[in-house]
Protein backbone atom coordinates (compact mmCIF):
# COMPACT_ATOMS: atom_id res chain seq x y z
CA UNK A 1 286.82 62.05 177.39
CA UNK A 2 289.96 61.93 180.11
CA UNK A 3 289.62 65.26 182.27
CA UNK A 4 292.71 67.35 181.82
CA UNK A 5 295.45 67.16 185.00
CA UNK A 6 296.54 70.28 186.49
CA UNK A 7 298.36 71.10 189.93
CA UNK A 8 298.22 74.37 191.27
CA UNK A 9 300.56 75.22 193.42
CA UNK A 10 299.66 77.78 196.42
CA UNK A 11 296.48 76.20 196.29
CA UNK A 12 295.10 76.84 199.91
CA UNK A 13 296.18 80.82 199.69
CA UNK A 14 293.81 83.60 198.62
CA UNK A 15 294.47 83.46 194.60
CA UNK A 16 295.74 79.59 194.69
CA UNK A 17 291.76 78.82 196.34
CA UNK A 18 289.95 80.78 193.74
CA UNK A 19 292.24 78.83 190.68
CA UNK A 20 291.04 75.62 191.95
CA UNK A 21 287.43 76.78 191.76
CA UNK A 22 287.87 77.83 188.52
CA UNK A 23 289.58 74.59 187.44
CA UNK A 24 287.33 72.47 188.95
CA UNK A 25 284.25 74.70 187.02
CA UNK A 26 285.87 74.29 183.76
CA UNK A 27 285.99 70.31 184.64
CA UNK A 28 289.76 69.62 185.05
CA UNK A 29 291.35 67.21 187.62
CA UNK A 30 292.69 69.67 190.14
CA UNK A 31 295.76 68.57 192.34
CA UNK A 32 295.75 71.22 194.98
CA UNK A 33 299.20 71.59 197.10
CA UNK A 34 300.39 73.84 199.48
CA UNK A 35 302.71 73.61 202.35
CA UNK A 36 300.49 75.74 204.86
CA UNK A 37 302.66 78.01 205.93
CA UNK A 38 300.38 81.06 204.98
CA UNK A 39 297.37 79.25 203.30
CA UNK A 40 294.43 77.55 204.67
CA UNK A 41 292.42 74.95 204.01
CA UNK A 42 289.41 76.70 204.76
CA UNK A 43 290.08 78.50 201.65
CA UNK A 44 289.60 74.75 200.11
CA UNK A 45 287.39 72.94 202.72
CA UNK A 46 284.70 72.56 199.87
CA UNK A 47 286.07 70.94 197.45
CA UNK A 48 287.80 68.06 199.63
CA UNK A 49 284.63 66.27 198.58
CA UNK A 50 284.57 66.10 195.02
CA UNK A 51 286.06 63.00 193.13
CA UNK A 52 288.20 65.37 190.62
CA UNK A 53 289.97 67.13 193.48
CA UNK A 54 292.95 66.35 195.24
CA UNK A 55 294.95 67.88 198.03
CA UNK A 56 298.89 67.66 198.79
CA UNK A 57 300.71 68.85 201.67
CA UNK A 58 304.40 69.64 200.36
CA UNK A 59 306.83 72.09 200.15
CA UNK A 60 307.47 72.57 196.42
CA UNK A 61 311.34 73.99 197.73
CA UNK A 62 311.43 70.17 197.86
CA UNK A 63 311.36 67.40 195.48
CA UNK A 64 308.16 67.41 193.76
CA UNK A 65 306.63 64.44 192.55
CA UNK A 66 303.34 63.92 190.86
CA UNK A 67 302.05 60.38 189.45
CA UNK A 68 300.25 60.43 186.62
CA UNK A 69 300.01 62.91 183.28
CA UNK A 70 300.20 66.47 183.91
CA UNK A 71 298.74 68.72 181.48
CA UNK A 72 299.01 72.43 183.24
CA UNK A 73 301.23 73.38 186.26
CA UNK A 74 299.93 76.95 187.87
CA UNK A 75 302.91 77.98 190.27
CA UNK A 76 301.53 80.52 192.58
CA UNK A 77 303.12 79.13 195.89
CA UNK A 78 304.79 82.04 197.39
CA UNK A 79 304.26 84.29 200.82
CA UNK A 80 302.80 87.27 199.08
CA UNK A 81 301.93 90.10 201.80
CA UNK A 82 305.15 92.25 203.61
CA UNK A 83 303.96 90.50 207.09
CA UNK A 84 304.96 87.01 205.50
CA UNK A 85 307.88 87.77 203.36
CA UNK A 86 309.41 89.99 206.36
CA UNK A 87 308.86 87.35 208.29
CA UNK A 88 310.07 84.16 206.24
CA UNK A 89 312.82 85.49 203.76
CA UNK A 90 314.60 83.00 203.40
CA UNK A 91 311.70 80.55 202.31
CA UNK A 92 310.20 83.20 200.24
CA UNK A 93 313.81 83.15 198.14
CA UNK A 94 313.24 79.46 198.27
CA UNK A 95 310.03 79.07 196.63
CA UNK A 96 311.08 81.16 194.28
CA UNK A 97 314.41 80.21 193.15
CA UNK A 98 314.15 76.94 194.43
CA UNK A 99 310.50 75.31 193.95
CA UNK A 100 310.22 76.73 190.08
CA UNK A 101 313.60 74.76 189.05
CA UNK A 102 311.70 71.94 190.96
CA UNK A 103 308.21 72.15 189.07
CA UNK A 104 309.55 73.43 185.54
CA UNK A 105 311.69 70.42 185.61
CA UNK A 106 308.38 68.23 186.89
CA UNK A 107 306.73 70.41 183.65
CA UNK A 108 309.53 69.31 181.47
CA UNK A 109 309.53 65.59 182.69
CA UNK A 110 305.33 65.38 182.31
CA UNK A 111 305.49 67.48 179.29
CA UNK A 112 303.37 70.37 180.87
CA UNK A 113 302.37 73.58 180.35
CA UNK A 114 303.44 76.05 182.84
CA UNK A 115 302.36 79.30 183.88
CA UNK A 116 303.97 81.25 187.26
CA UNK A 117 302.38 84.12 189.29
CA UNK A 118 304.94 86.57 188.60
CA UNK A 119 304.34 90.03 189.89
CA UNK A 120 303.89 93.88 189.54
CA UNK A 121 306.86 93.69 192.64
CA UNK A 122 309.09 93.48 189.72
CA UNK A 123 309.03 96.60 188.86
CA UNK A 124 309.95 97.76 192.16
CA UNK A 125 309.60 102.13 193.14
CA UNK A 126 308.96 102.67 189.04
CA UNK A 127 309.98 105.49 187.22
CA UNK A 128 307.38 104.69 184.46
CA UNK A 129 303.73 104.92 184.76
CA UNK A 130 301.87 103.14 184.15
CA UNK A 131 303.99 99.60 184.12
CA UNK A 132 304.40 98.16 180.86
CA UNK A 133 306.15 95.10 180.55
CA UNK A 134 308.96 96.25 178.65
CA UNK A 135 310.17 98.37 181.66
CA UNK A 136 312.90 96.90 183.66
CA UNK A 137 311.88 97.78 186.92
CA UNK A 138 313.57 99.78 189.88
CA UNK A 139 313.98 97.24 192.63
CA UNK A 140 316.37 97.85 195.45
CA UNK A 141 317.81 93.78 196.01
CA UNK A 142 319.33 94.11 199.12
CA UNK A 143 316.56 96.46 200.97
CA UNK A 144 313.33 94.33 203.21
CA UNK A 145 311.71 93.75 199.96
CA UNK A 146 314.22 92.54 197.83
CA UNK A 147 313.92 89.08 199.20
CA UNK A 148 310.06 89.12 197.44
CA UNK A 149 310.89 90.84 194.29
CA UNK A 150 314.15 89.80 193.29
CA UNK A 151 312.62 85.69 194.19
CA UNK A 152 310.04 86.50 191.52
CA UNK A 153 312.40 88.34 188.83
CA UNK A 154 314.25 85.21 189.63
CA UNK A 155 311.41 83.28 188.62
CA UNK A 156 310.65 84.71 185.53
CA UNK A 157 314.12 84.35 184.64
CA UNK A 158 314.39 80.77 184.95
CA UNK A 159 310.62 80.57 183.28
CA UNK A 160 312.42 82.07 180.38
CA UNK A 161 315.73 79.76 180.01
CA UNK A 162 313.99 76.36 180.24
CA UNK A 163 311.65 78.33 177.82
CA UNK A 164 314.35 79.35 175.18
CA UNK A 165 316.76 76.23 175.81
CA UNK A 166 314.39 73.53 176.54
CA UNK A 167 311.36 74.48 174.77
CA UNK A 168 308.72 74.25 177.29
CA UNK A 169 305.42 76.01 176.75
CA UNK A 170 305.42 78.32 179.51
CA UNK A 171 303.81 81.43 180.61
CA UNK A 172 304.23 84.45 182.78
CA UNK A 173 301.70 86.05 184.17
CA UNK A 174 302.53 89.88 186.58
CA UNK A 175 299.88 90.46 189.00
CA UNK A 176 298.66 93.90 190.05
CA UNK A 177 296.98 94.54 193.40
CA UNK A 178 294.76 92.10 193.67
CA UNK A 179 291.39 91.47 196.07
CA UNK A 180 288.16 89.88 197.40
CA UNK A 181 286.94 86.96 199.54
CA UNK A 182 289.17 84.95 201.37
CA UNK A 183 292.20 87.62 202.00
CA UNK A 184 293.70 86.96 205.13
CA UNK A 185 292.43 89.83 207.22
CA UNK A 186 295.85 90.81 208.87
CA UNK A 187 298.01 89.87 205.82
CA UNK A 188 299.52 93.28 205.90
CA UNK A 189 297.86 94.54 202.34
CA UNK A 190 296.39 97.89 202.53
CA UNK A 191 292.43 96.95 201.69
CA UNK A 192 292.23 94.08 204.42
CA UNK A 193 294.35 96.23 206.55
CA UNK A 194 291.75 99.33 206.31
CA UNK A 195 288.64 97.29 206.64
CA UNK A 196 290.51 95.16 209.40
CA UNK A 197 290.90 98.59 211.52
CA UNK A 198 287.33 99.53 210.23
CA UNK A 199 285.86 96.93 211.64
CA UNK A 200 287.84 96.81 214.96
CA UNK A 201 287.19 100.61 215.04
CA UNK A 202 290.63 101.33 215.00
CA UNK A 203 291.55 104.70 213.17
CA UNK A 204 293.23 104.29 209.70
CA UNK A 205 296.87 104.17 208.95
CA UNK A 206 298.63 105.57 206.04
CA UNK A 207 301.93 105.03 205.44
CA UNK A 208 303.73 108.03 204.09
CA UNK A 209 301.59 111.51 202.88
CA UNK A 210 299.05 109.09 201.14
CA UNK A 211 299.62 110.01 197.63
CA UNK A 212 301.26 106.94 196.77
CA UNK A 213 298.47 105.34 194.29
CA UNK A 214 297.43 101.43 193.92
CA UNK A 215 295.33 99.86 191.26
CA UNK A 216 292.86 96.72 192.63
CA UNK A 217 291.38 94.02 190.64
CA UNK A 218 288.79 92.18 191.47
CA UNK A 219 290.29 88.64 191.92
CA UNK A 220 287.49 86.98 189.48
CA UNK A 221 288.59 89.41 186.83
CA UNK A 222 292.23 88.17 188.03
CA UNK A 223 291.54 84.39 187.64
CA UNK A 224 289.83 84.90 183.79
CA UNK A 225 293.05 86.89 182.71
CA UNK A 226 295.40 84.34 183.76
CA UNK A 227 293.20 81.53 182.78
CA UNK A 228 293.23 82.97 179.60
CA UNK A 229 296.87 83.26 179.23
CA UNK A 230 297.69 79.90 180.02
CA UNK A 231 295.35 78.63 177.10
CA UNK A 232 297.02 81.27 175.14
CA UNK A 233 300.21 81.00 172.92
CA UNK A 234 302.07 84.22 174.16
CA UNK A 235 305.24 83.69 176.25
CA UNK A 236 306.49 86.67 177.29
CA UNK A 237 305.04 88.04 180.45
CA UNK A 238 301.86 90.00 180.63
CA UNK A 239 300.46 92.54 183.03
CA UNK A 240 296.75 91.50 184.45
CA UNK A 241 295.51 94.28 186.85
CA UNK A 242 292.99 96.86 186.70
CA UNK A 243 294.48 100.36 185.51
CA UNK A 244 292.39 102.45 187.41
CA UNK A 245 294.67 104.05 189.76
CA UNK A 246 293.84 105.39 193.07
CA UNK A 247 295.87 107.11 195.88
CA UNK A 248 296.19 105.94 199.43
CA UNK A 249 294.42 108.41 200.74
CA UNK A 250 291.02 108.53 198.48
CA UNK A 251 290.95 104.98 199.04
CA UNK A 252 290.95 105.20 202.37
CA UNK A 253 288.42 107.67 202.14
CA UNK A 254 286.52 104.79 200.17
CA UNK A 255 286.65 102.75 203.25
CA UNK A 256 285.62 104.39 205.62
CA UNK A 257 282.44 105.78 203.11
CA UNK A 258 282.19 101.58 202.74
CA UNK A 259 282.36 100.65 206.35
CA UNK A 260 280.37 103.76 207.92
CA UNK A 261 282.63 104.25 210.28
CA UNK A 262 284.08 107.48 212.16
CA UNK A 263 287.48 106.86 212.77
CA UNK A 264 290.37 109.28 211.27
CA UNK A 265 293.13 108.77 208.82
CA UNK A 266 296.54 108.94 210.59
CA UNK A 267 300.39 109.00 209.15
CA UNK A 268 303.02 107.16 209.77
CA UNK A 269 306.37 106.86 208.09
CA UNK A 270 306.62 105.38 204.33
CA UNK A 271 308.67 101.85 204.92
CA UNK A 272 311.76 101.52 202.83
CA UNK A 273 311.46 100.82 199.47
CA UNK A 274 307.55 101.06 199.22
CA UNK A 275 306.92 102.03 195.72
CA UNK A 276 305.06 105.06 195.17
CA UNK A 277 303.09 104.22 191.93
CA UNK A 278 301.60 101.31 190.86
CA UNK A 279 299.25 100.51 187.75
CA UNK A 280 299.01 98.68 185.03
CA UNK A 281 299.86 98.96 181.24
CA UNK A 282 297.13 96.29 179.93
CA UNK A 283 297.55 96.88 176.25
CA UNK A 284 298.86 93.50 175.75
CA UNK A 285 296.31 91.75 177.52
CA UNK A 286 293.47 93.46 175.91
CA UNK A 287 295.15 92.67 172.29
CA UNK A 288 296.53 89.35 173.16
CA UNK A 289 293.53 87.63 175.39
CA UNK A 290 290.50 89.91 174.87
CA UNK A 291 290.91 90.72 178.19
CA UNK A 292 290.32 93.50 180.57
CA UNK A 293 288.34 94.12 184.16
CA UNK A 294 284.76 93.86 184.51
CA UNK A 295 284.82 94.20 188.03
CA UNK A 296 284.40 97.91 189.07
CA UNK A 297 286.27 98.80 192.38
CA UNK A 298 282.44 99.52 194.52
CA UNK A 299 280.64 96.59 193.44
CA UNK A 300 284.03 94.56 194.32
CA UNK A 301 284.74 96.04 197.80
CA UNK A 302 281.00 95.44 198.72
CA UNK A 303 281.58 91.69 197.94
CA UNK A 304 284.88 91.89 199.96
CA UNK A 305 283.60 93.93 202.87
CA UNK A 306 280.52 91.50 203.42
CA UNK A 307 283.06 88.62 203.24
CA UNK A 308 285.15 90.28 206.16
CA UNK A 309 281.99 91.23 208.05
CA UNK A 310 281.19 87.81 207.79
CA UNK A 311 284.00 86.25 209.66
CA UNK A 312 284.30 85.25 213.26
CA UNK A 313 285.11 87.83 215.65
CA UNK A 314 288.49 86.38 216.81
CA UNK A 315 289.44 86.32 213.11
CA UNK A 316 289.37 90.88 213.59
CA UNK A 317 292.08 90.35 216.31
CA UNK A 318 295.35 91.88 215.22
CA UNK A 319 298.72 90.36 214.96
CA UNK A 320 301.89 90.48 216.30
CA UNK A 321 303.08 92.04 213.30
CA UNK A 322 301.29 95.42 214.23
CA UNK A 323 304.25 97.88 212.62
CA UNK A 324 303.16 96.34 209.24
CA UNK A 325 299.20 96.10 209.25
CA UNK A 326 299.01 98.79 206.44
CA UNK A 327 301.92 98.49 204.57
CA UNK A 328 300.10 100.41 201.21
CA UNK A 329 300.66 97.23 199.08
């Protein structure tokens, strides 16, 4: 039998590397492309080998062209941390706006399925908690993260029209805070960020009092939601995270029991717009996909602080970006 096509999009980044494993596990033809402007190909290095994987270096804000049948397209190219989209606005707006017009037309012309990486960004500084997906979201479009969350609400926007007018299967998938192996150190998330100053025995940073609270999923219990929503026949978009909600400050508290270390917690000032609760309303993707974390949060960060531990030592060296290395996202 013919393997199955699919490109994944994003495909040298953190979630974008572990999608192509999965593909490539379930047997499909994976054509991997990124433009590299925050992935690596480390994050791909092994599977440059195998005959049923492919890579392609291209901006998908540009014409995107793909010989061949496509059966799946997984959209998940987009600068995802506050150091990358503060840095690169105006491509972050791009890749959202423009590269989905240019792949859900590609879907539309191969007769595709498509599924994008939406976000829990939509939902901006909530006033509901937890999330569900029928809340609207308070998102600020003109503050610094605007240019992230109003490029994916965007995004699921467009999803939706060549959904409804054209009728193309697609699906939308909102991502919670997300982790494990092969996070970019300094990316400016709050769990690489901790473990980053852990291991440079740096002293912690909060952001704000620390009561601000953050639900992490383990990114293999990420990868089998959306998985399973794509082979689903739901269109509507659907929360994957893990719903057990944790402040700031006890999970930096969790750190520093994780790392052994012996620095302090210090506070700085909450950056505009940061929201102040974030977790999940999973309902519909326990009743919809069977679907709900395995992963508990100790058994995860052990994985993720050996991968960390494991890196070279000029990989622990901070950025230029230092205002933002714990942003609490």
């Amino acid at each position: 039998m013919e393997r199955k096509r699919v490109l994944i999009t994003g495909a040298a980044g953190f979630l974008g590397s572990h999608l192509c494993d999965r593909f490539i596990k379930e047997d499909y033809h994976v054509i991997a492309m990124d433009n590299l402007i925050t992935g690596d190909l480390q994050n791909i290095a092994h599977l440059f080998a195998l005959e049923n994987f492919e890579f392609s270096h291209h901006d998908v804000s540009k014409f995107v062209f793909v010989p061949g049948k496509l059966d799946y397209i997984l959209h998940f190219a987009s600068p995802a941390s506050p150091i990358d989209y503060l840095k690169i606005p105006i491509q972050t707006l791009k890749v959202g706006s423009l590269g989905t017009h240019n792949l859900l037309g590609l879907a539309k012309n191969k007769n595709a399925r498509m599924i994008i990486a939406s976000t829990s960004e939509v939902y901006g500084d909530p006033n509901v908690n937890p999330q569900p997906e029928e809340y609207w979201g308070n998102v600020n479009p003109v503050g610094p993260r605007g240019v992230y969350d109003e490029a994916k609400r965007f995004q699921e926007a467009m999803t939706m029209a060549y959904h409804t007018f054209h009728g193309l299967e697609t699906r939308i998938v909102r991502i919670f805070n997300t982790y494990g192996p092969r996070m970019r150190l300094n990316d400016g998330r709050v769990l690489p960020a901790f473990i980053g100053q852990a291991l440079r025995g740096e002293d912690l940073t909060i952001f704000g009092d620390g009561s601000q609270t953050r639900s992490f999923c383990y990114v293999d219990d990420l990868v089998e939601g959306i998985y399973r929503l794509l082979l689903s026949d739901y269109a509507q978009p659907v929360n994957i995270g893990n719903p057990d909600e944790i402040t700031i400050s006890q999970f930096a508290e969790e750190i520093i029991k994780l790392t052994g270390t012996t620095q302090k917690v210090i506070y700085k000032e909450l950056p505009v717009d940061d929201p102040k609760q974030r977790q999940p309303d999973i309902t519909k993707a326990r009743a919809l996909l069977n679907w709900e974390p395995k992963v508990d949060r100790a058994e995860g960060l052990k994985i993720t602080y050996e991968y960390f531990k494991s890196l070279p030592p000029e990989a622990l060296v901070n950025n230029e970006h230092k205002d933002f290395t714990t942003y609490n996202r």
